[in-house]
Each structure stands twice: as structure tokens, then as C-alpha cells.
N, C-alpha and C. Protein backbone atom coordinates (compact mmCIF):
# COMPACT_ATOMS: atom_id res chain seq x y z
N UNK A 1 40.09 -9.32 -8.32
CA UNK A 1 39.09 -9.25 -7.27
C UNK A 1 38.29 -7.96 -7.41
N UNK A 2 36.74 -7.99 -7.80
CA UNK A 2 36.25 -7.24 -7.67
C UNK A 2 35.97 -6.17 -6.36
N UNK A 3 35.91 -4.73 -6.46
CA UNK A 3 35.96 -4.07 -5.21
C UNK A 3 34.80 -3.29 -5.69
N UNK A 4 33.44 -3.84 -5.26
CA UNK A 4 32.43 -3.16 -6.21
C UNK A 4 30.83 -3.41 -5.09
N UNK A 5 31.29 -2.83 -3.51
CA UNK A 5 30.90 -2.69 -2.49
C UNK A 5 29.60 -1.58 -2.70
N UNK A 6 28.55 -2.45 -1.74
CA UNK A 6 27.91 -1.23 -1.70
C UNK A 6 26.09 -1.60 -2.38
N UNK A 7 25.38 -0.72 -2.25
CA UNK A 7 23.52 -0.93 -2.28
C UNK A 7 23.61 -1.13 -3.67
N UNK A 8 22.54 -1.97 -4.37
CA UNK A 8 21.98 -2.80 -5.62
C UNK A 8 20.74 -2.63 -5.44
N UNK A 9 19.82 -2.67 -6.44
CA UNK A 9 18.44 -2.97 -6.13
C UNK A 9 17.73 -3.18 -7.64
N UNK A 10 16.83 -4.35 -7.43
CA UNK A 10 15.99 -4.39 -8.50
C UNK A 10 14.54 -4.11 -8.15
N UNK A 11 13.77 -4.13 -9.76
CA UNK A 11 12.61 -4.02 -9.48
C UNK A 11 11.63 -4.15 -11.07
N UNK A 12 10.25 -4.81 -10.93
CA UNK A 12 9.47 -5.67 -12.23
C UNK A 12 8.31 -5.71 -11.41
N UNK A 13 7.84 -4.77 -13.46
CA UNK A 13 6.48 -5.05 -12.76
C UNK A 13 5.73 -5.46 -13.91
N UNK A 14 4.21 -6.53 -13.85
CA UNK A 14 3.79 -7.02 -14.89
C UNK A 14 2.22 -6.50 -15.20
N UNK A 15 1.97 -6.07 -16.19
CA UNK A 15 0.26 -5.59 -15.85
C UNK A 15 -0.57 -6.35 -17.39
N UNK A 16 -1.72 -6.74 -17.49
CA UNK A 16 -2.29 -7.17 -18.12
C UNK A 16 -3.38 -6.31 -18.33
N UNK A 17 -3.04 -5.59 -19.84
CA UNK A 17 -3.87 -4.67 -20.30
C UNK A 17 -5.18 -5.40 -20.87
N UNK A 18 -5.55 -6.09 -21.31
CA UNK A 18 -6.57 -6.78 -21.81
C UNK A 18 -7.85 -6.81 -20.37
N UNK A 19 -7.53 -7.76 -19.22
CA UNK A 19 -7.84 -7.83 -17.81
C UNK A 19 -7.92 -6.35 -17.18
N UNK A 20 -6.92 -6.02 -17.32
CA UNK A 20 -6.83 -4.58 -16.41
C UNK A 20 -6.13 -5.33 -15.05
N UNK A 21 -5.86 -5.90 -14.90
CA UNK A 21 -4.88 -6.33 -13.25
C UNK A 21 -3.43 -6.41 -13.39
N UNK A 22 -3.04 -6.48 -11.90
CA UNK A 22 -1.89 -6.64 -11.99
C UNK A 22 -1.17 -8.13 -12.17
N UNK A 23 -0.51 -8.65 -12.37
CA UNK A 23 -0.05 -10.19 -12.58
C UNK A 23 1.13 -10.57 -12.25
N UNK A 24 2.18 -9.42 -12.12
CA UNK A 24 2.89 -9.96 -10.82
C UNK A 24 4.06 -8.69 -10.87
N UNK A 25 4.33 -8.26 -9.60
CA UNK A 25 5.59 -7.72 -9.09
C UNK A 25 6.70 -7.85 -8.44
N UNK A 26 7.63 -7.31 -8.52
CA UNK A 26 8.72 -7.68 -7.13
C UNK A 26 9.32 -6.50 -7.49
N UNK A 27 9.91 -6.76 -5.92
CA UNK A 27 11.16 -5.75 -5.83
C UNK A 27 12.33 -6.01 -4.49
N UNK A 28 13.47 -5.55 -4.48
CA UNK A 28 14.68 -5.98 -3.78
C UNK A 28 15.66 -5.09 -4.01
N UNK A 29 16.21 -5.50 -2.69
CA UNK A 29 17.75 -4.42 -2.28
C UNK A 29 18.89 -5.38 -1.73
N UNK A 30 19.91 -5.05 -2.03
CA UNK A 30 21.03 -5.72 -1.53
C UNK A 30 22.14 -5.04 -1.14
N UNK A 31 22.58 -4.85 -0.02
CA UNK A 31 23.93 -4.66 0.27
C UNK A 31 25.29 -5.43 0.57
N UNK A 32 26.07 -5.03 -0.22
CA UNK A 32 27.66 -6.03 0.08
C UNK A 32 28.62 -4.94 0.81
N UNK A 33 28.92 -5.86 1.80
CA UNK A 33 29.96 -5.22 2.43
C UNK A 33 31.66 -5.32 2.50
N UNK A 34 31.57 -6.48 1.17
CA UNK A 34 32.81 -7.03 1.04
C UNK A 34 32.62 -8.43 1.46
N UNK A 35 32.73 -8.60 2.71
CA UNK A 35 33.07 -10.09 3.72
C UNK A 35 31.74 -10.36 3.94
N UNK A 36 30.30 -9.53 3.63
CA UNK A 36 28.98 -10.20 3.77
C UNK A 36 27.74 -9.65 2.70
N UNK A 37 27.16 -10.39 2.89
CA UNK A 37 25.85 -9.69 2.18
C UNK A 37 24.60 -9.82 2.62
N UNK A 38 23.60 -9.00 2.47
CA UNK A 38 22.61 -8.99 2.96
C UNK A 38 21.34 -8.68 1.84
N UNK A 39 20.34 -9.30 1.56
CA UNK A 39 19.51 -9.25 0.45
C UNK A 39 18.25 -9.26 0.95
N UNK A 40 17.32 -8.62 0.48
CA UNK A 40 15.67 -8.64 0.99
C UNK A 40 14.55 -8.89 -0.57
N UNK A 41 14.06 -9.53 -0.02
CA UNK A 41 13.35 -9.53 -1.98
C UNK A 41 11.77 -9.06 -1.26
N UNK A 42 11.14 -8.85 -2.49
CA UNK A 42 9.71 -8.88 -1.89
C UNK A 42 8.97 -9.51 -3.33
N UNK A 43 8.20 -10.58 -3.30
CA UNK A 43 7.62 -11.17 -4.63
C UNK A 43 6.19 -11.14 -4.53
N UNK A 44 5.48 -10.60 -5.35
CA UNK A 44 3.70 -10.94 -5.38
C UNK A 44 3.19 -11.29 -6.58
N UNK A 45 2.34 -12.14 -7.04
CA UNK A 45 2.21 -12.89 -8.13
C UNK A 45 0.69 -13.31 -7.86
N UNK A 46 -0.27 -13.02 -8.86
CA UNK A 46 -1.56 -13.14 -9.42
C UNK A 46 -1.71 -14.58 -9.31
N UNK A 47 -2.13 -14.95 -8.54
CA UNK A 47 -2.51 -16.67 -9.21
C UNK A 47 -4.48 -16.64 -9.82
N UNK A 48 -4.24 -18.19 -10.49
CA UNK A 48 -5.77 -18.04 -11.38
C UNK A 48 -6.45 -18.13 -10.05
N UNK A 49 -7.59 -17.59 -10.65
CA UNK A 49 -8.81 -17.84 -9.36
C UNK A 49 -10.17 -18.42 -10.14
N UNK A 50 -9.93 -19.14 -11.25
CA UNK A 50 -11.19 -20.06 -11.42
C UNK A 50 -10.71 -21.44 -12.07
């Protein structure tokens, strides 16, 4: 049994040098407390626009 409690977090980011924009990011945190967890993401992503 893992005992490996406690804050995580990721994070990505994508940029398109050719364009110059951004094309997509995220980022997220997670805490385990053992008996729960709790996770928040945040996602943003370029869609086409023509």
C-alpha cells in the first residue's frame, strides 16, 4: 500500500512558432489525503477560426 500523501501538480504548454500563437495549455493540482482526493485542472486550447 502506497503511503505517498500529499500536493501533485502538472503543467503543458504548446506554442506555434511559425503562427506566433499559443495552441494550447493546461495546468492542475491535486491533493490526496489518503481516504480522498481532490483535483482541479484548468484546459485552454486554440481552436481553427477559418
Amino acid at each position: 500500500m502506497a503511503t505517498n500523501f500529499g500536493w501533485s501538480a502538472l503543467a503543458s504548454y504548446n506554442y506555434d512558432l511559425y503562427k506566433r500563437q499559443d495552441i494550447e495549455s493546461m495546468i492542475g493540482a491535486e491533493y490526496d489525503a489518503g481516504c480522498w482526493t481532490a483535483q482541479m485542472m484548468f484546459h485552454r486550447l486554440q481552436l481553427a477560426t477559418t
